[in-house]
Protein backbone atom coordinates (compact mmCIF):
# COMPACT_ATOMS: atom_id res chain seq x y z
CA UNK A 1 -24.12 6.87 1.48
CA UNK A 2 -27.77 6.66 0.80
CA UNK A 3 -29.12 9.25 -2.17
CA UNK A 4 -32.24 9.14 -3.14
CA UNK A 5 -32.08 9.97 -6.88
CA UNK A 6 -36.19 11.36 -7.00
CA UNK A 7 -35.27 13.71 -4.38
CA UNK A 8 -32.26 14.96 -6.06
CA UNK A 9 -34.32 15.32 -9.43
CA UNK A 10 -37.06 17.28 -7.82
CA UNK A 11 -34.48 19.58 -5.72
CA UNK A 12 -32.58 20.37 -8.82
CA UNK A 13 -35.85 20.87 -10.94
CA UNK A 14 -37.17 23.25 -7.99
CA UNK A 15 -33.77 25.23 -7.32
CA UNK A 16 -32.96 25.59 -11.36
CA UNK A 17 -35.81 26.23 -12.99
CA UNK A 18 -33.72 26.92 -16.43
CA UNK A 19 -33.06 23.03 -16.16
CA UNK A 20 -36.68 22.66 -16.57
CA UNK A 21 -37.45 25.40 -19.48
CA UNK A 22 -34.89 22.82 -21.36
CA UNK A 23 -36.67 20.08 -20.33
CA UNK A 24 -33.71 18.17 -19.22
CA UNK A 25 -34.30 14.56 -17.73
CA UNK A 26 -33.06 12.84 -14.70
CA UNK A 27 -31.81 9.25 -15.50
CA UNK A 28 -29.39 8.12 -12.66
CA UNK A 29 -27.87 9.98 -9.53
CA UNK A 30 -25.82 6.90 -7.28
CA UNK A 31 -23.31 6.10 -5.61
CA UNK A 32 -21.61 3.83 -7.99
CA UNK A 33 -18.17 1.50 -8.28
CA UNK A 34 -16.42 4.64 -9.55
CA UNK A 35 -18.02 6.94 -7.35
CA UNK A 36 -20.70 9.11 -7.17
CA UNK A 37 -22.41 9.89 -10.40
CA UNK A 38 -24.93 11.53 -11.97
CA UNK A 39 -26.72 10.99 -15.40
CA UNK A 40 -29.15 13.94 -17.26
CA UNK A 41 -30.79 13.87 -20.55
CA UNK A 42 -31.32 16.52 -23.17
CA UNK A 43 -34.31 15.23 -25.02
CA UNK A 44 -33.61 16.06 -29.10
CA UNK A 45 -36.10 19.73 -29.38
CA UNK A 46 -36.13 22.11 -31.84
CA UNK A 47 -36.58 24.42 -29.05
CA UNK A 48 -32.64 24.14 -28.12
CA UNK A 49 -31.19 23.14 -31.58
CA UNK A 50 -28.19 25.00 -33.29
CA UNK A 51 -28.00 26.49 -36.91
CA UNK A 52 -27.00 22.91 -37.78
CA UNK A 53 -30.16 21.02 -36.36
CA UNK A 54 -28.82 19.45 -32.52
CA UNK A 55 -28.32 20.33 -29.25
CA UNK A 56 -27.36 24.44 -29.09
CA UNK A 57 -23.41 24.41 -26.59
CA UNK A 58 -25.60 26.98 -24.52
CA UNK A 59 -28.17 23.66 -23.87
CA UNK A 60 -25.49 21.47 -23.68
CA UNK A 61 -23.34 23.70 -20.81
CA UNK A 62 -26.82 23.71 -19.28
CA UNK A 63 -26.79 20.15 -19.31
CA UNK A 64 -23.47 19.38 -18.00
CA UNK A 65 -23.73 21.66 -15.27
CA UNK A 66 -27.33 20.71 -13.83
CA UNK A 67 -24.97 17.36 -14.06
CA UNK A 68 -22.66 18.28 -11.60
CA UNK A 69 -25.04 20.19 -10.11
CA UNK A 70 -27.05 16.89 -8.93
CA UNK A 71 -23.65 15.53 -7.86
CA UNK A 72 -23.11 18.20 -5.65
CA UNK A 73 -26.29 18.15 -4.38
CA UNK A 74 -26.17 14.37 -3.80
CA UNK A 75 -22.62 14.39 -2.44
CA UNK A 76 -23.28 17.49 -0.01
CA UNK A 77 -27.22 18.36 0.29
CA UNK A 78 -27.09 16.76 4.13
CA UNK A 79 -24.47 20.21 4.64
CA UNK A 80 -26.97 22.76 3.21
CA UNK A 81 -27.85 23.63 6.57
CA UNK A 82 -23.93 24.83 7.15
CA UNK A 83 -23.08 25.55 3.55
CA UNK A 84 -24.26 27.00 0.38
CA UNK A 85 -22.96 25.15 -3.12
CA UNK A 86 -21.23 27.50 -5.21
CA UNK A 87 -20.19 27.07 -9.23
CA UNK A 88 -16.77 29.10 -9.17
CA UNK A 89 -15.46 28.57 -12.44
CA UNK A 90 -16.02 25.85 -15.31
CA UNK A 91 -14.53 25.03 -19.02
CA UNK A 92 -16.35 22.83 -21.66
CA UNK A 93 -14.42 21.64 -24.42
CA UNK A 94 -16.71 20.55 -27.89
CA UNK A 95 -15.33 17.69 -29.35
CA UNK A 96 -17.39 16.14 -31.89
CA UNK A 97 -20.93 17.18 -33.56
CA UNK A 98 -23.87 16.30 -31.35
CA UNK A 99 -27.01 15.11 -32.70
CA UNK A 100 -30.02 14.30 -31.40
CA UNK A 101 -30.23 13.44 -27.72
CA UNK A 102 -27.49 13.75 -25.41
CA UNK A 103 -26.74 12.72 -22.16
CA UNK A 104 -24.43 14.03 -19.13
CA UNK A 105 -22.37 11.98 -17.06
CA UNK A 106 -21.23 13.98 -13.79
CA UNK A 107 -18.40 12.76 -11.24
CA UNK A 108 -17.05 14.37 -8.41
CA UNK A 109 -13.15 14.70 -8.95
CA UNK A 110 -12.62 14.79 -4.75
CA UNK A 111 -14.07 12.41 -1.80
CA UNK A 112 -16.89 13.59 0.01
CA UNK A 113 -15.26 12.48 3.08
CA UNK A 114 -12.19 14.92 2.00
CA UNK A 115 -14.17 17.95 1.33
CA UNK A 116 -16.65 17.74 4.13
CA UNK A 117 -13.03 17.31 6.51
CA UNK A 118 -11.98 20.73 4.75
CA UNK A 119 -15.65 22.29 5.36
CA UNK A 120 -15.09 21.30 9.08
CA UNK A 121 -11.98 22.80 9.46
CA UNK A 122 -13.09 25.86 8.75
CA UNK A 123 -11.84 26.68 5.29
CA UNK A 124 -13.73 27.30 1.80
CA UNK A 125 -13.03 23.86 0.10
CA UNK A 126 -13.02 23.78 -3.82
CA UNK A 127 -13.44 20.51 -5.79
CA UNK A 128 -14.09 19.60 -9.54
CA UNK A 129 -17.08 17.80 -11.09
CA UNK A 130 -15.82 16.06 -14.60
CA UNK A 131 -18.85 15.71 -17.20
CA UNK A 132 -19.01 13.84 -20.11
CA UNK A 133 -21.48 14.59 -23.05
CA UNK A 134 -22.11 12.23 -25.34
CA UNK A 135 -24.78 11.05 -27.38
CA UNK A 136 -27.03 7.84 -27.31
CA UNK A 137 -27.88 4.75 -28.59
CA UNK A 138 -25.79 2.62 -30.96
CA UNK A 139 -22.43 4.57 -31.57
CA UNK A 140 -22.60 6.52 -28.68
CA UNK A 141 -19.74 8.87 -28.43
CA UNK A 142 -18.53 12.02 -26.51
CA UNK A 143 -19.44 14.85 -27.74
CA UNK A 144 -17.96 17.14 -25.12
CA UNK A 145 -16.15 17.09 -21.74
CA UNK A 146 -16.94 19.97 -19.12
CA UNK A 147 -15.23 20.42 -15.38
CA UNK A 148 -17.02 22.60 -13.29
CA UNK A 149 -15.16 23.31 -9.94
CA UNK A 150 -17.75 24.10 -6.99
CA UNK A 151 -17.20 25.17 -3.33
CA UNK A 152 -19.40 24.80 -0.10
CA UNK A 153 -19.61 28.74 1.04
CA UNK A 154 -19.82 28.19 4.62
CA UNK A 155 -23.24 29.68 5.92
């Protein structure tokens, strides 16, 4: 599979413009030795900090789900022509304090080949994107872990 991580960025940027009122970066989107991935960036702004000075959970569900968003959109965007990505349901679970800029690590929890088999068969197929939030530089750790589960609505 061939992505072209620009294109996803500027899709993503265009279809969710919320993504770009938080000004949220795109580092990575590839095809990787664990699969496909996605990386996003929450730049440190007062503009999205808490009452204890980082990242607000409303700015950091934001982030995780633009996230999988990309994923999806790098995993499936050759199907938008015969199906519509859908967020059906999604849980994020804060684990530790986040300060400062974070980051969003997206994998899809299904093969592409797997779902796109389901699309063609005619059903609705559902799969999970696991995100992990976590925040940079030198003692980097998670800071929270998010699945969303999407479907392709077939047009």
């Amino acid at each position: 599979m061939s992505i072209d991580s620009r294109q996803v960025a500027a899709g993503m940027l265009q279809a969710v413009p919320f993504a770009r009122t938080l000004g949220i970066e795109f580092v990575d989107v590839a095809e990787g030795p664990d699969g496909l991935h996605a990386i996003v960036r929450l730049p440190d702004s007062g503009a999205t900090h808490n009452h204890v000075g980082g990242p607000h959970a409303g700015a950091m569900f934001t982030l995780g789900e633009t996230a999988s968003g990309a994923v999806v959109l790098a995993g499936f965007g050759h199907l938008l022509d015969r199906a519509v990505p859908l967020a059906v349901r999604a849980e994020i679970a804060y684990k530790k304090l986040a300060m400062g800029p974070v980051r969003a690590t997206a994998r899809l929890g299904r093969p592409v080949a797997e779902v796109e088999a389901e699309l063609a068969a005619g059903t609705r197929p559902e799969f999970p994107v696991l995100v992990e939030i976590s925040t940079e530089g030198e003692g980097a750790r998670t800071t929270a872990e998010l699945t969303v589960v999407w479907t392709l609505r077939p047009q």
